[in-house]
C-alpha atoms as a PDB file:
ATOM      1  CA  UNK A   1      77.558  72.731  65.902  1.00  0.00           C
ATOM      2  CA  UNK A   2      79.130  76.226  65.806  1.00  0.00           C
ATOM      3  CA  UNK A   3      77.708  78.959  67.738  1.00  0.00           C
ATOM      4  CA  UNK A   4      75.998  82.190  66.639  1.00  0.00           C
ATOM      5  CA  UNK A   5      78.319  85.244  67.852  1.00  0.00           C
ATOM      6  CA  UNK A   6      76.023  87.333  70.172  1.00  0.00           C
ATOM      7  CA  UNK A   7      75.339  90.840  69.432  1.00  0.00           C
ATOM      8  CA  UNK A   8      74.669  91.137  72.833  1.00  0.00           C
ATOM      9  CA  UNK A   9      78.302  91.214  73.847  1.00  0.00           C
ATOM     10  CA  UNK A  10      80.953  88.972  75.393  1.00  0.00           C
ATOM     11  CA  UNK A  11      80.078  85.962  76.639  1.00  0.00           C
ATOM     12  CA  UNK A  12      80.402  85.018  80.388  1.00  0.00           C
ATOM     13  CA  UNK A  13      83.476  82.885  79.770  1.00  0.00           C
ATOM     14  CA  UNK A  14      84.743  85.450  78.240  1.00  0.00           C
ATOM     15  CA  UNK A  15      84.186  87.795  80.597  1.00  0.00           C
ATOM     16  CA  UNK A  16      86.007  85.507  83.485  1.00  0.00           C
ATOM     17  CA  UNK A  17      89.026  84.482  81.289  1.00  0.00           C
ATOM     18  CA  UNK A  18      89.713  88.657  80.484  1.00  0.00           C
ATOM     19  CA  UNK A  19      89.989  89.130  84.114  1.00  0.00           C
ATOM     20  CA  UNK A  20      91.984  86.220  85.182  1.00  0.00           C
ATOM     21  CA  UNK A  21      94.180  87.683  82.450  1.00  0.00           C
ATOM     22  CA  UNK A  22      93.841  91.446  83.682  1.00  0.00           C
ATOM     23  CA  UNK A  23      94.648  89.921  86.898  1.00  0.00           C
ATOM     24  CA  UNK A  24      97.792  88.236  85.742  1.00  0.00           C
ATOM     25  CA  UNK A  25      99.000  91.038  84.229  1.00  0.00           C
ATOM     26  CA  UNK A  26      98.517  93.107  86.784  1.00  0.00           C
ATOM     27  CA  UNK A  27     100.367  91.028  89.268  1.00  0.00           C
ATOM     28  CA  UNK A  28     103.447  91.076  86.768  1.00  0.00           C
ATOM     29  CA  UNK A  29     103.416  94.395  86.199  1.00  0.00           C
ATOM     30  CA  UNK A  30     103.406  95.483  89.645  1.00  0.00           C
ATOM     31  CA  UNK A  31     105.837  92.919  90.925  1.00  0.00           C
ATOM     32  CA  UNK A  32     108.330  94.244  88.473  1.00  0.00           C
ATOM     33  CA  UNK A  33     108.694  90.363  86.637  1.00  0.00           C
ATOM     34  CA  UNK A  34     109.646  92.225  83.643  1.00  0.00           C
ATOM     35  CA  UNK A  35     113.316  93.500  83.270  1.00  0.00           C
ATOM     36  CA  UNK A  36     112.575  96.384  80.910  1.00  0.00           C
ATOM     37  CA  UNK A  37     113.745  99.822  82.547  1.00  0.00           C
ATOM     38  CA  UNK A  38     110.334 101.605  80.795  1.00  0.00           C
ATOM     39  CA  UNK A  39     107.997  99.463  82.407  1.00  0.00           C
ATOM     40  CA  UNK A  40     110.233  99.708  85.554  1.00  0.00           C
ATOM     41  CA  UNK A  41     109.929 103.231  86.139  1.00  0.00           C
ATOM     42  CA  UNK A  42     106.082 103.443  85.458  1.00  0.00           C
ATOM     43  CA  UNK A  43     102.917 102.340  87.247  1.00  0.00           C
ATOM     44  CA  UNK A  44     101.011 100.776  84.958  1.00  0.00           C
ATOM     45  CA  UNK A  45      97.245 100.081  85.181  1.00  0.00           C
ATOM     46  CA  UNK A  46      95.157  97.707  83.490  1.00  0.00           C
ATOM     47  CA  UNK A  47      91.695  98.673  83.724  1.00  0.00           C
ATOM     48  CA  UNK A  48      90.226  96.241  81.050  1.00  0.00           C
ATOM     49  CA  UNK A  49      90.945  92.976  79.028  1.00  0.00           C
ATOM     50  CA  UNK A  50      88.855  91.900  76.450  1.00  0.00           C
ATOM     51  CA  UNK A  51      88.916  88.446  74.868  1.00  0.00           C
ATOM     52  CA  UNK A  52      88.070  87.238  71.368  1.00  0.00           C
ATOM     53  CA  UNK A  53      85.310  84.495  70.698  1.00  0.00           C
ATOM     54  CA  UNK A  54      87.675  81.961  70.141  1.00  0.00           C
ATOM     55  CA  UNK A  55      89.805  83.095  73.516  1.00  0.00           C
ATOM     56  CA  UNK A  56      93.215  83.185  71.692  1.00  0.00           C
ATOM     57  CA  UNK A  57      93.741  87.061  71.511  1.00  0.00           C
ATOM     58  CA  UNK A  58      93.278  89.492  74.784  1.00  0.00           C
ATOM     59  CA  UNK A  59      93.224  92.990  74.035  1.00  0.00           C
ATOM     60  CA  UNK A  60      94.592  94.954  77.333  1.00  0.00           C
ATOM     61  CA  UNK A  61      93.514  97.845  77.812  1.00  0.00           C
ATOM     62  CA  UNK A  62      96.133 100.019  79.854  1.00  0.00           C
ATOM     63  CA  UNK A  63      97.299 103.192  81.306  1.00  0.00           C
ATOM     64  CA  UNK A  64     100.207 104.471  82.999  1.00  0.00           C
ATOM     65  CA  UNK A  65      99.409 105.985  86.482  1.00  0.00           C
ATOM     66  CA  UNK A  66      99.115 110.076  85.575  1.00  0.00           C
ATOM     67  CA  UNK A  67      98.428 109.264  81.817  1.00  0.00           C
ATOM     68  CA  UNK A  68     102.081 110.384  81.245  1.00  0.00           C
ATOM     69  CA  UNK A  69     104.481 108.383  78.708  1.00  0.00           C
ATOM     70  CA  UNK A  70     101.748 106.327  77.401  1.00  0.00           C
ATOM     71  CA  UNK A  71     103.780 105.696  73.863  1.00  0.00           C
ATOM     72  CA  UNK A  72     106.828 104.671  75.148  1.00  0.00           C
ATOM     73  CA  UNK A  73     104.883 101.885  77.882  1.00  0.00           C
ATOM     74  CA  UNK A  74     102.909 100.571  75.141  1.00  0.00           C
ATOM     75  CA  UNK A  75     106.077 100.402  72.865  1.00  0.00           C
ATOM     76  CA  UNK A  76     107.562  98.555  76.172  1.00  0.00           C
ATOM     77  CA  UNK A  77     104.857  95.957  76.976  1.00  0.00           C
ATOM     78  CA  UNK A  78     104.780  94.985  72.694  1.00  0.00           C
ATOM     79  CA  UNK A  79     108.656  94.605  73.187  1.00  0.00           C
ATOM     80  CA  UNK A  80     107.878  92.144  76.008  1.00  0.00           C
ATOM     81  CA  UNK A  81     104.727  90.675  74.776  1.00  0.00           C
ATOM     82  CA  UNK A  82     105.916  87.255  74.852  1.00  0.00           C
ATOM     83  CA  UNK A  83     107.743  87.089  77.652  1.00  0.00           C
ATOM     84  CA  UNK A  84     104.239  88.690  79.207  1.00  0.00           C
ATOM     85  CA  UNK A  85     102.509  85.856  77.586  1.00  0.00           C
ATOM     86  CA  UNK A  86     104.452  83.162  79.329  1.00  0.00           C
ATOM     87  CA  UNK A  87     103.706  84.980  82.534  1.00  0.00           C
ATOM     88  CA  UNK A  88     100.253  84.921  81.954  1.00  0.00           C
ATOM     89  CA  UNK A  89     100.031  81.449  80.893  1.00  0.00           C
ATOM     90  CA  UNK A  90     101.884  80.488  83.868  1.00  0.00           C
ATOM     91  CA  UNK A  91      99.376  81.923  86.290  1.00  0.00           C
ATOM     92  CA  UNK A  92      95.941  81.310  83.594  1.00  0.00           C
ATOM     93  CA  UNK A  93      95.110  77.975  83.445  1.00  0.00           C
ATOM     94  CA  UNK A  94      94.044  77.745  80.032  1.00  0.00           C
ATOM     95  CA  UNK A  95      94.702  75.455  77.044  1.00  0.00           C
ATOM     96  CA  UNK A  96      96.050  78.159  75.181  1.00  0.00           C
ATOM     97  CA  UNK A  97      97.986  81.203  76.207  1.00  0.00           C
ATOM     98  CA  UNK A  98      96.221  83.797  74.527  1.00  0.00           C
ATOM     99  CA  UNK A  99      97.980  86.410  72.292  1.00  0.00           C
ATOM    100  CA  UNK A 100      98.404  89.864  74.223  1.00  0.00           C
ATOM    101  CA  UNK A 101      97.413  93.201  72.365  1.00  0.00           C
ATOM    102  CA  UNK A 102      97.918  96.329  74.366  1.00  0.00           C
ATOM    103  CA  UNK A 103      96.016  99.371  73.846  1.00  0.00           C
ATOM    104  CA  UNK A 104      95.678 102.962  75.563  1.00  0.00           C
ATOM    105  CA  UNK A 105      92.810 103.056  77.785  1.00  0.00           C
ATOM    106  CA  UNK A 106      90.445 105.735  76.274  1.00  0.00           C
ATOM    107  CA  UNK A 107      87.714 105.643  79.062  1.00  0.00           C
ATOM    108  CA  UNK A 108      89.592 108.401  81.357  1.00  0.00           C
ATOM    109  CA  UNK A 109      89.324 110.955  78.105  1.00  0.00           C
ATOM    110  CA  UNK A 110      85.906 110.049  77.578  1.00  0.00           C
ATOM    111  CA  UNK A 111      85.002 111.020  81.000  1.00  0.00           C
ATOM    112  CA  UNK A 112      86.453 113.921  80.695  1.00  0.00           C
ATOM    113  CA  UNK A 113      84.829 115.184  77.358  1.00  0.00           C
ATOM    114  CA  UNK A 114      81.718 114.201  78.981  1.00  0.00           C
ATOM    115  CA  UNK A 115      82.292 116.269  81.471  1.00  0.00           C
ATOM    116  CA  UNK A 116      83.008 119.100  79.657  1.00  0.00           C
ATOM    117  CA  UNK A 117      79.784 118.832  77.849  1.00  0.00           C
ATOM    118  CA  UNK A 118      78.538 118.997  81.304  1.00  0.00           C
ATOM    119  CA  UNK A 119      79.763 121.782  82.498  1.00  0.00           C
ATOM    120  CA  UNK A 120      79.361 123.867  79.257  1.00  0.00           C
ATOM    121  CA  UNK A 121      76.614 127.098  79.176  1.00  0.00           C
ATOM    122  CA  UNK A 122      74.466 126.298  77.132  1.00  0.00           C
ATOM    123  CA  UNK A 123      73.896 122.123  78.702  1.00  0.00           C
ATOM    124  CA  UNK A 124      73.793 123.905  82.456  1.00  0.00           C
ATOM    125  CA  UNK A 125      71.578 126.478  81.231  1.00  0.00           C
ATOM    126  CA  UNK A 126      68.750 123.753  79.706  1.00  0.00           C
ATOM    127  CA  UNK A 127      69.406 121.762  82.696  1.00  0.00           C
ATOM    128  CA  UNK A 128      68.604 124.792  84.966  1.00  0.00           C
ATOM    129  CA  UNK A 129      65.256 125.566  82.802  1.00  0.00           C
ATOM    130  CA  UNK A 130      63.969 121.328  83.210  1.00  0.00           C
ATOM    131  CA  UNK A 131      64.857 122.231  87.250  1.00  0.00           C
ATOM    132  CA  UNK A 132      62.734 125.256  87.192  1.00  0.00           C
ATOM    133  CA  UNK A 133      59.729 123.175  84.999  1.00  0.00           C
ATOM    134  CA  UNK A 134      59.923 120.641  87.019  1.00  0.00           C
ATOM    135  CA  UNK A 135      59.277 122.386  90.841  1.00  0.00           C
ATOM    136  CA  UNK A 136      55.880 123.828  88.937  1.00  0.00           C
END
């Protein structure tokens, strides 16, 4: 019997297999496994993997340290996706070495734009006026 995809979000599994991958990934990355002379003159991060149901595609969410050259990295890592992909497998245990995706990681600019919001007049001024209701 086939299960229902949950709205809820990923599933457990899923959640542990995405960061045994991040993990792998990570560890390649930083030991320098990959003879590419982009990816050798960048720290790269990889803040986030997300699987698919079915486990056979991982989305990696990454960013070079300093959010500098972020085209030409991603261009690098798709140029050495399946050598990546036999790292991977070689340190994931799974049946099937997933298919790598890599993406920019947008969280840092979303931070920041919520931040901005934050710290703009008209926001600090209604959050001053709830302060001042508030000690009445």
């Amino acid at each position: 019997m086939a299960q229902k995809p949950t709205p809820t979000g990923p599933t457990q599994r899923q959640q542990r297999v995405a960061e045994l991958i991040r993990h792998a990934l990570a560890e390649v990355l930083q030991r320098g496994d990959i003879q590419d002379p982009v990816l050798g003159s960048h720290v790269v991060t990889v803040p986030e993997v997300r699987m698919s149901p079915d486990l056979k595609l991982a989305t990696a969410y990454i960013m070079p340290l300093g959010g500098q050259d972020e085209a030409p990295v991603i261009a690098a890592l798709e140029r050495n996706q399946k050598v990546l992909r036999q790292e991977v497998a070689r340190r994931v245990n799974l049946k099937f070495a997933p298919e790598l995706r890599f993406r920019r990681d947008e969280t840092f600019d979303e931070a920041a734009r919520i931040d901005r919001l934050l710290r703009d007049d008209r926001v600090r001024r209604d959050l001053d006026e709830t302060d001042h209701e508030s000690d009445h």
